[in-house]
N, C-alpha and C. Protein backbone atom coordinates (compact mmCIF):
# COMPACT_ATOMS: atom_id res chain seq x y z
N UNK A 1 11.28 -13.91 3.06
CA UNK A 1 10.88 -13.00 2.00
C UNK A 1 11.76 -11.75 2.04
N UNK A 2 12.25 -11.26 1.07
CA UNK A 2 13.24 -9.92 0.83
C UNK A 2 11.95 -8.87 1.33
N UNK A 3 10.80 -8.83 1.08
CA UNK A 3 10.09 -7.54 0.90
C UNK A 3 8.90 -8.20 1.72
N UNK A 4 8.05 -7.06 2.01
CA UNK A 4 6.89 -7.37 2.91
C UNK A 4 5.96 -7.59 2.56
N UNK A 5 5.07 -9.26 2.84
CA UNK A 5 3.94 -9.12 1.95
C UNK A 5 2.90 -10.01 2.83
N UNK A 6 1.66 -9.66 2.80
CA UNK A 6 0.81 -10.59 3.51
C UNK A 6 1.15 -12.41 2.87
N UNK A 7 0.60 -13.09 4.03
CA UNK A 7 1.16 -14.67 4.20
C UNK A 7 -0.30 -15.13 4.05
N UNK A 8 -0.61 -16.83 4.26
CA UNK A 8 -1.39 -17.73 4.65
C UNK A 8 -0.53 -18.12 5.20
N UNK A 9 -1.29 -19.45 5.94
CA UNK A 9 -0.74 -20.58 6.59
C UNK A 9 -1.48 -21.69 6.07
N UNK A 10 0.13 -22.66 6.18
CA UNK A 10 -0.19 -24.09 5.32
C UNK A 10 -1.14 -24.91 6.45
N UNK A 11 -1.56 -26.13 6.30
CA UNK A 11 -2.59 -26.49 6.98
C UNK A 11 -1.97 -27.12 7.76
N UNK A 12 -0.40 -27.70 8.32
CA UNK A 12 0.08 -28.00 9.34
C UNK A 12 0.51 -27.12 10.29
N UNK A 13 -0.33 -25.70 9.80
CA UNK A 13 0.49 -24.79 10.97
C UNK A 13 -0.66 -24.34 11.94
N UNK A 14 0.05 -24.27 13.13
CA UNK A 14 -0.76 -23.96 14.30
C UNK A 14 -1.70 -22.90 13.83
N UNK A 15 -0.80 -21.81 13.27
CA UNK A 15 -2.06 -20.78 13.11
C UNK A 15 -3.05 -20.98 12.05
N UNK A 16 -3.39 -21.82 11.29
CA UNK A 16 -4.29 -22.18 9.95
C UNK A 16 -5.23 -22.37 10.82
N UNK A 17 -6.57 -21.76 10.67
CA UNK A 17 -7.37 -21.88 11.65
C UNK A 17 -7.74 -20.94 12.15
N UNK A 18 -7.01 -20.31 13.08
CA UNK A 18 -6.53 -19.08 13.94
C UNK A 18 -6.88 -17.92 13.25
N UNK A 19 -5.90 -17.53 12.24
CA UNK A 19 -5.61 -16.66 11.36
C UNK A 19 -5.87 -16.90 10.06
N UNK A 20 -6.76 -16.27 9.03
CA UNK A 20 -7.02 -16.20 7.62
C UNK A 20 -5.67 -15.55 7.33
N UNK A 21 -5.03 -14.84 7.41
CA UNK A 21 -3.89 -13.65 7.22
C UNK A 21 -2.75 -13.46 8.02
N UNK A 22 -2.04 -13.12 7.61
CA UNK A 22 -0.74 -12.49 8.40
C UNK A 22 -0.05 -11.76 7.72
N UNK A 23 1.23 -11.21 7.95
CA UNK A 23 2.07 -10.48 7.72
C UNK A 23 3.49 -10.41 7.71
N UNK A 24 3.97 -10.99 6.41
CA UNK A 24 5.75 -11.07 6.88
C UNK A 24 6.20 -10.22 6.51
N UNK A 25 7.29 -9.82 7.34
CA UNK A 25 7.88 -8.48 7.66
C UNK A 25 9.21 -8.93 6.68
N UNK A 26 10.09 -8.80 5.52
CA UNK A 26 10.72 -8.65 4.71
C UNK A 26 12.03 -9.24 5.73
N UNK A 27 12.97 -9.87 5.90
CA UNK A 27 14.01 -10.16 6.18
C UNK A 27 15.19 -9.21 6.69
N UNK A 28 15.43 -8.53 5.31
CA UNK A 28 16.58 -7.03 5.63
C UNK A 28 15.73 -5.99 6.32
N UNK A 29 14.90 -5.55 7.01
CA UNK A 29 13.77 -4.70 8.07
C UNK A 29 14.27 -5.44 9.44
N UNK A 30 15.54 -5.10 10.30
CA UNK A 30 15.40 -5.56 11.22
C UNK A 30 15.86 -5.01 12.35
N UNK A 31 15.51 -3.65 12.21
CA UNK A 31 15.42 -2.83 13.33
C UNK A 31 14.22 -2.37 13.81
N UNK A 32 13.82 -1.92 14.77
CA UNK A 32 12.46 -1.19 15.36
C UNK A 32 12.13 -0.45 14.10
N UNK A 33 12.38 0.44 13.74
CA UNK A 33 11.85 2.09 12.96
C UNK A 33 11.63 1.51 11.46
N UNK A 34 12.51 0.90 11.22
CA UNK A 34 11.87 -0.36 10.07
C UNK A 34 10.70 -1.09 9.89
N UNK A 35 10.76 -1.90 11.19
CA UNK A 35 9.45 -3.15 11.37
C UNK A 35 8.55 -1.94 11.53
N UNK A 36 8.49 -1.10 11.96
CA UNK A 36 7.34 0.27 12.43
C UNK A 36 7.09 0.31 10.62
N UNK A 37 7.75 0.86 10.20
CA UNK A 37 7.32 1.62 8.72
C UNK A 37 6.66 0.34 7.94
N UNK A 38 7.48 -0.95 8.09
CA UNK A 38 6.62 -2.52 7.00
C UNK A 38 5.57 -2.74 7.45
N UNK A 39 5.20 -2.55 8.85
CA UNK A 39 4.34 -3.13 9.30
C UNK A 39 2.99 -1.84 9.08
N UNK A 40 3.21 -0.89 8.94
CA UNK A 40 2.00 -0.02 8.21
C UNK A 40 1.94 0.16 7.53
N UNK A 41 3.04 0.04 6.08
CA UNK A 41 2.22 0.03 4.82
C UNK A 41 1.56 -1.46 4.93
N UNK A 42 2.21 -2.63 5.23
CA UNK A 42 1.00 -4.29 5.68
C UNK A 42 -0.25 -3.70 5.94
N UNK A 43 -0.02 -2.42 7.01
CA UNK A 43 -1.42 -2.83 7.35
C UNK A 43 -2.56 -2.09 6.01
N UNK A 44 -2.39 -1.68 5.35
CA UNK A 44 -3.03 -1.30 4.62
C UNK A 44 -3.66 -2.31 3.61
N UNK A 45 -2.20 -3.17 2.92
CA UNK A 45 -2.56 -4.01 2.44
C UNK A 45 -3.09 -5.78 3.09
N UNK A 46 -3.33 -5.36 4.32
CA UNK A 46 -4.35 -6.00 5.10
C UNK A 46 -5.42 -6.31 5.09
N UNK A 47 -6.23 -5.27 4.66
CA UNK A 47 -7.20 -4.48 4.39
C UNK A 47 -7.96 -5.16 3.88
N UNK A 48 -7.67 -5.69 2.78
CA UNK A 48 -8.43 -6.42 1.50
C UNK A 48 -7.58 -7.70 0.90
N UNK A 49 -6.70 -8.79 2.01
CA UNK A 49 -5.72 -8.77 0.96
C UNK A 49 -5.49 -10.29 0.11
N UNK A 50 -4.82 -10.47 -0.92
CA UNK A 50 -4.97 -11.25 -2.09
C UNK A 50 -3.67 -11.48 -1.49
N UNK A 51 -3.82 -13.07 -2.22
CA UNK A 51 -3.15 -14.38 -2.51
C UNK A 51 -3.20 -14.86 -3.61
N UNK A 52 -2.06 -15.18 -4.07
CA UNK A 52 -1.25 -16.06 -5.19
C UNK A 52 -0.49 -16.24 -5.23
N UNK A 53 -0.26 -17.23 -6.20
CA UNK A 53 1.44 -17.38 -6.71
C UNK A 53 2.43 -15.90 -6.68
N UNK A 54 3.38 -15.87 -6.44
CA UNK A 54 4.50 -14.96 -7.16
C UNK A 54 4.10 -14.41 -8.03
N UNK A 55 3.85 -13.39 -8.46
CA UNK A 55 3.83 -12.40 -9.88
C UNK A 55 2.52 -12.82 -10.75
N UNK A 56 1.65 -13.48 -9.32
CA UNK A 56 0.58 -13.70 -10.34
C UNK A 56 -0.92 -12.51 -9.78
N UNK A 57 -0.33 -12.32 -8.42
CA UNK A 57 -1.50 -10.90 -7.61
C UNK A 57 -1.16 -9.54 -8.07
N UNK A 58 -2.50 -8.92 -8.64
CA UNK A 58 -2.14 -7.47 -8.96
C UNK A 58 -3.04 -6.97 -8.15
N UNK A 59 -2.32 -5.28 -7.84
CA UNK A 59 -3.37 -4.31 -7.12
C UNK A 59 -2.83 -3.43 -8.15
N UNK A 60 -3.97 -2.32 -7.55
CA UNK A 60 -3.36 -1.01 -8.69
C UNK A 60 -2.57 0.04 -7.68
N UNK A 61 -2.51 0.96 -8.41
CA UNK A 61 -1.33 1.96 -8.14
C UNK A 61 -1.76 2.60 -6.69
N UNK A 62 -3.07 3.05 -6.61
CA UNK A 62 -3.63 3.49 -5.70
C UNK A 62 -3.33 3.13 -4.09
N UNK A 63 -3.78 1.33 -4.68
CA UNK A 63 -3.37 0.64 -3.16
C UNK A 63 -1.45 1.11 -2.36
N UNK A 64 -0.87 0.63 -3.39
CA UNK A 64 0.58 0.71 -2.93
C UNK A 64 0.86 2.58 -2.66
N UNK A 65 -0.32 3.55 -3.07
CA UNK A 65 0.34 4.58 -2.66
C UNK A 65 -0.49 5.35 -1.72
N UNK A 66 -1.40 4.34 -1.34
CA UNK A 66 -1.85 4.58 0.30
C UNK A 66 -1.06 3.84 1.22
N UNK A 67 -0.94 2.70 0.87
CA UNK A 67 0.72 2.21 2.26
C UNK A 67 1.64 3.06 2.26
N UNK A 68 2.04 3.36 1.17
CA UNK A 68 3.56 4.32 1.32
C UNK A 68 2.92 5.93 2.63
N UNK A 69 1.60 6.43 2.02
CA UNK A 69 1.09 7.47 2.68
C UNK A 69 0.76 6.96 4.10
N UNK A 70 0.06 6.31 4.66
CA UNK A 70 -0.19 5.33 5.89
C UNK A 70 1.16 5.42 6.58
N UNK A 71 2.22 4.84 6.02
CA UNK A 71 3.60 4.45 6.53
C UNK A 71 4.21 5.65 6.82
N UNK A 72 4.34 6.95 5.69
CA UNK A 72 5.05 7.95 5.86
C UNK A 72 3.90 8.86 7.01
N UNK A 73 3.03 8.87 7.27
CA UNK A 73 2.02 9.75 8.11
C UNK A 73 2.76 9.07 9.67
N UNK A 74 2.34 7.60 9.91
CA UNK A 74 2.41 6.64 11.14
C UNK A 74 3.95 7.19 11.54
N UNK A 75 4.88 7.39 10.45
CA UNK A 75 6.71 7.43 10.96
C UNK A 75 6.49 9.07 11.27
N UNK A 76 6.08 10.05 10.51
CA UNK A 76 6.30 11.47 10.90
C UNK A 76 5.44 11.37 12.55
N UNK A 77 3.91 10.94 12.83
CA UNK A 77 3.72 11.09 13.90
C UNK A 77 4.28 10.27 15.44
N UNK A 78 4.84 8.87 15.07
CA UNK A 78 5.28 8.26 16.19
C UNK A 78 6.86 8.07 16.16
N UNK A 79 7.53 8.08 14.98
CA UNK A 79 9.15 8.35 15.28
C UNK A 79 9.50 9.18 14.28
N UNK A 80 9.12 10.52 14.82
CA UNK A 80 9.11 12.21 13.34
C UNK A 80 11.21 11.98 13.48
N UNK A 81 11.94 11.54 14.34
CA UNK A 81 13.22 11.60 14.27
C UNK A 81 14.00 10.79 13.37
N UNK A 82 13.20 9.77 12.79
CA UNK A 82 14.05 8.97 12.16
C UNK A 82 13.97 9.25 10.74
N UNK A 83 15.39 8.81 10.17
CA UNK A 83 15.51 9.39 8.46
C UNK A 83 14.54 8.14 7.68
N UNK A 84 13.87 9.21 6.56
CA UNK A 84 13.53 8.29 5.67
C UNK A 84 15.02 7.00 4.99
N UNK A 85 15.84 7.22 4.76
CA UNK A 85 16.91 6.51 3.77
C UNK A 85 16.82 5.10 5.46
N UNK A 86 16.86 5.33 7.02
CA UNK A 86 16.65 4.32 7.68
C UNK A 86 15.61 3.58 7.28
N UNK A 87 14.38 3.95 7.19
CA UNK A 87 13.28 2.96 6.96
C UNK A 87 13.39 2.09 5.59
N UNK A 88 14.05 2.86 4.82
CA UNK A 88 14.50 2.93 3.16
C UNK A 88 12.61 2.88 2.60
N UNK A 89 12.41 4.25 2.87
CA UNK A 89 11.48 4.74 2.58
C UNK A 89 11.46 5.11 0.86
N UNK A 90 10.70 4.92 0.19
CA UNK A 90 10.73 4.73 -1.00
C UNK A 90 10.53 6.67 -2.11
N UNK A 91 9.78 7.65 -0.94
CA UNK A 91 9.79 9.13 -1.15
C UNK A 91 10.66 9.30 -1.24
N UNK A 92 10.57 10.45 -2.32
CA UNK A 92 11.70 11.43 -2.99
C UNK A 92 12.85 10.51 -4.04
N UNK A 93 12.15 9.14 -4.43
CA UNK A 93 13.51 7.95 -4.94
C UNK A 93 13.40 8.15 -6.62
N UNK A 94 12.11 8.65 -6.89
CA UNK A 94 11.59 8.75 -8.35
C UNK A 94 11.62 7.06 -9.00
N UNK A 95 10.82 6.27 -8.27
CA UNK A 95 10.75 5.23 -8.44
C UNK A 95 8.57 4.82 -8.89
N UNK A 96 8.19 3.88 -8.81
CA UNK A 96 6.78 3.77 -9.07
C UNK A 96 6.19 3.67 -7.53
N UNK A 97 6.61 3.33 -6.60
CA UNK A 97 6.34 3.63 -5.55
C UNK A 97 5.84 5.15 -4.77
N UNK A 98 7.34 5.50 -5.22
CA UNK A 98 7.27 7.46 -5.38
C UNK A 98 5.98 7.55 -6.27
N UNK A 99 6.02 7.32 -7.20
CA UNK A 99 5.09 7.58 -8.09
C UNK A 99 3.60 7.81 -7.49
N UNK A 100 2.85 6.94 -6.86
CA UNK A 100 1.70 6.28 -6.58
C UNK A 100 1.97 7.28 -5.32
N UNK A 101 2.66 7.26 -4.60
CA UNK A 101 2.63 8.05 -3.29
C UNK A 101 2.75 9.51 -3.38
N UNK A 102 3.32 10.11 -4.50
CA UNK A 102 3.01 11.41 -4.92
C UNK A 102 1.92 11.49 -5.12
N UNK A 103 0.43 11.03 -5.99
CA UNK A 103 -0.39 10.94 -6.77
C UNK A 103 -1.34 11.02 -5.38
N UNK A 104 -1.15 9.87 -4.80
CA UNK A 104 -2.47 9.15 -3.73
C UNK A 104 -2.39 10.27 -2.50
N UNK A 105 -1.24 11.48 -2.07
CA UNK A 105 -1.29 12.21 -1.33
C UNK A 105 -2.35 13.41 -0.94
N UNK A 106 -2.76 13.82 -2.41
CA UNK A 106 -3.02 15.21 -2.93
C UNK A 106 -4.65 14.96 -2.34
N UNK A 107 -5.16 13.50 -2.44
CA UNK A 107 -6.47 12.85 -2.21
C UNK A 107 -7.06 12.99 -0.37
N UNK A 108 -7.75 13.95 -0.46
CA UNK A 108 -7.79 13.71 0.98
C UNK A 108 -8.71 12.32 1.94
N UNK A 109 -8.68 12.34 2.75
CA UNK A 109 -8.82 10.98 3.35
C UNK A 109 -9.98 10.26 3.50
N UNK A 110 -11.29 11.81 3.15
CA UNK A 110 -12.89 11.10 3.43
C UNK A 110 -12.72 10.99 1.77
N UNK A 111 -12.21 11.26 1.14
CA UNK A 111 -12.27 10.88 -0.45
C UNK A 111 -11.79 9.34 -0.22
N UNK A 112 -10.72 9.23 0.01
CA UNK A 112 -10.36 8.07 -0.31
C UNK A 112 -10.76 6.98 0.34
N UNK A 113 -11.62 7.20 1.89
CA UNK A 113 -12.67 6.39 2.22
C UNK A 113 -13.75 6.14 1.19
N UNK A 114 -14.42 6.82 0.52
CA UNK A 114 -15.53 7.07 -0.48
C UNK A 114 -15.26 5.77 -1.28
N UNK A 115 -13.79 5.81 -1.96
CA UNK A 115 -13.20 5.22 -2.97
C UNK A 115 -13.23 3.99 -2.48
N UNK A 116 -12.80 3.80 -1.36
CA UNK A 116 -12.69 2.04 -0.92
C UNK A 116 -13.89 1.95 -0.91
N UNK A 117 -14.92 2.23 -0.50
CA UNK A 117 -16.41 2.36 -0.25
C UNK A 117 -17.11 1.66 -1.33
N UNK A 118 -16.92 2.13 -2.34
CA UNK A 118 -17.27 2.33 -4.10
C UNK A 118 -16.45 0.88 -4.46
N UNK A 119 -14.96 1.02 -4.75
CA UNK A 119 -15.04 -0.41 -5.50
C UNK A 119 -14.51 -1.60 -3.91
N UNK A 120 -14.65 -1.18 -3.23
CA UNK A 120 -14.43 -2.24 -2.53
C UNK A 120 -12.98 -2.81 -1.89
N UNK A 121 -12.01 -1.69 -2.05
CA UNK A 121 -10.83 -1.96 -2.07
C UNK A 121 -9.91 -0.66 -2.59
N UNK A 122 -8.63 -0.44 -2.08
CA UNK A 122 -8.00 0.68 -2.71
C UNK A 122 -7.34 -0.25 -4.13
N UNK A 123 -7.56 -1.52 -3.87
CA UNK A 123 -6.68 -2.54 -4.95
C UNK A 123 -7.28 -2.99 -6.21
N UNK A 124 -8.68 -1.98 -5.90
CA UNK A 124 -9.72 -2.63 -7.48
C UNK A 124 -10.07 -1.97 -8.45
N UNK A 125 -9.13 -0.90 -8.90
CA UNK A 125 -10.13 0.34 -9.07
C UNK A 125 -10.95 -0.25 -10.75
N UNK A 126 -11.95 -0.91 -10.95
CA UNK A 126 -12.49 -0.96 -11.76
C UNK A 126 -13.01 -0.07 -12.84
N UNK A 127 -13.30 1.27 -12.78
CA UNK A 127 -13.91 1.73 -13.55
C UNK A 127 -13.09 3.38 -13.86
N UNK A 128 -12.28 3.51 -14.38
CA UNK A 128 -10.92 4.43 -14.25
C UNK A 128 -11.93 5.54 -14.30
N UNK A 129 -12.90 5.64 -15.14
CA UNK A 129 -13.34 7.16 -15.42
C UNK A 129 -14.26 7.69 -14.01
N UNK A 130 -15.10 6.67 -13.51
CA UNK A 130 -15.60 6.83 -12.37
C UNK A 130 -14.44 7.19 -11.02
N UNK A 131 -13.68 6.62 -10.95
CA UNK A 131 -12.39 7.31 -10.23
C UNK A 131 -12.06 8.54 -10.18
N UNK A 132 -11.92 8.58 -11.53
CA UNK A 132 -11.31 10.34 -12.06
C UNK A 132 -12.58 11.19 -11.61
N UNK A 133 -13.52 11.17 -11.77
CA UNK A 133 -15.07 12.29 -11.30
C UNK A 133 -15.16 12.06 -9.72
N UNK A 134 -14.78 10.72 -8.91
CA UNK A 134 -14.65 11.22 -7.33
C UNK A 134 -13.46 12.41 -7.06
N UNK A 135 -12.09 12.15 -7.36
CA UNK A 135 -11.47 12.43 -7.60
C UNK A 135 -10.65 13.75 -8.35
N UNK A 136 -11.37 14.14 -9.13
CA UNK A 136 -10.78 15.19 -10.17
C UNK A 136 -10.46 16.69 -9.65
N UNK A 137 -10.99 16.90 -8.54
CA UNK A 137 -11.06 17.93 -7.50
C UNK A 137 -9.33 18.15 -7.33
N UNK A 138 -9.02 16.83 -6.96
CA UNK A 138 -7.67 16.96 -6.29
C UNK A 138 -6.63 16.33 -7.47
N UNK A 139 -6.63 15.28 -7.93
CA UNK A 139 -5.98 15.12 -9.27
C UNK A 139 -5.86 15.34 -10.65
N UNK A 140 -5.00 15.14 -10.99
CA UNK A 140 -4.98 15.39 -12.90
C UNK A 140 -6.06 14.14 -13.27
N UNK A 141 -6.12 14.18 -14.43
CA UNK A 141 -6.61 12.68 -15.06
C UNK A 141 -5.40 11.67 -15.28
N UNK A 142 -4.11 12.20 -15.78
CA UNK A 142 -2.73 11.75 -15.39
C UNK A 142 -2.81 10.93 -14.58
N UNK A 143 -2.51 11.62 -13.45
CA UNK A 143 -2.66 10.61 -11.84
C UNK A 143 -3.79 9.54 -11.60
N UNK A 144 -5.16 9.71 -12.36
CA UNK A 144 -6.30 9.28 -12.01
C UNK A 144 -5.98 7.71 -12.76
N UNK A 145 -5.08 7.59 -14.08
CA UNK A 145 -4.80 6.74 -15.04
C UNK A 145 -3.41 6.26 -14.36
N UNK A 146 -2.68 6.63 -14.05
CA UNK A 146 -2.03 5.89 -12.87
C UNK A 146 -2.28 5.29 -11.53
N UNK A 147 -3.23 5.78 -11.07
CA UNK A 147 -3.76 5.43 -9.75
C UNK A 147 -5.05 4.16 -9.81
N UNK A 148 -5.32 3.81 -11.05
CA UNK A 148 -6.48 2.80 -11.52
C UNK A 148 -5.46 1.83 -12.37
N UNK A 149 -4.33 2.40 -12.52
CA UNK A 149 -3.86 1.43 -13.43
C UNK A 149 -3.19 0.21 -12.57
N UNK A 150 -2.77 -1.00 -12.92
CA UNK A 150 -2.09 -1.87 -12.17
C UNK A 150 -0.64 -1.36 -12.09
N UNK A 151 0.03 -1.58 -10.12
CA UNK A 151 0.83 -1.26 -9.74
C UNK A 151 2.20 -2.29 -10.51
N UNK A 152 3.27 -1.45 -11.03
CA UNK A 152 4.34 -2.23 -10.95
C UNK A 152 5.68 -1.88 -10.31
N UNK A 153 5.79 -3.12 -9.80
CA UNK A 153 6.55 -3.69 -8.87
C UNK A 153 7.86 -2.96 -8.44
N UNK A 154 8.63 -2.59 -9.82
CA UNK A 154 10.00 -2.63 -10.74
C UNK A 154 10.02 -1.41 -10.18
């Protein structure tokens, strides 16, 4: 896989059984400070996580910009020396990633426990306006309509 994304296992594999889940670590990630940064935004999307085809699983914006936050918190406290452009950290790129990780920052952390709490997932946000009223403290409605909306990829 180019990029990092939770796995199954087919039913001839040792771990089917073992493991409901796993985690493949993207191919081009193949230094330490790398596998460190894939492997905590994974773990986020661990959490809750969906299977399908290719381009057929959506989460919303929210989810992908608590991994990016997870990932960038885990690298400043256990390797604060290494450059974002090493991890190819997706901050400061003005990309949708950036996007969601600007937005999902401002949210502090017993909020955004609340939120998984409520729909069940940072990946569900069902009910955009109910979002925006946990929420509105710390975000625009802007952000609140990005952060409920489905994440894209691009």
């Amino acid at each position: 896989m180019p990029a990092t994304g939770v796995v199954t296992f087919s039913e001839d594999s040792g771990l089917k059984g073992i493991y409901d889940f796993g985690l493949c670590i993207g191919w081009r990630f193949d230094a330490w400070d790398q596998f460190f940064y894939q492997t905590a935004m994974g773990a986020v999307f661990l959490l809750n996580p969906c299977i399908g085809p290719l381009g057929s699983v959506t989460t919303s914006a929210l989810e992908a910009g608590v991994a990016i936050r997870y990932a960038e918190e885990m690298l400043d406290k256990y390797l604060p020396y290494t450059p974002r452009q090493r991890v190819e950290s997706p901050v400061g790129q003005d990309n949708n990633f950036d996007r969601a990780y600007q937005a999902t920052r401002k949210i502090p952390d017993a909020v955004l426990r609340q939120v998984r709490d409520t729909f069940g997932s940072f990946g569900n946000i069902t009910d955009q306006a109910h979002f925006y009223s946990m929420t509105s403290q710390w975000i625009s409605a802007e952000d609140a309509r990005l952060l409920s909306s489905d994440f894209r990829y691009s």
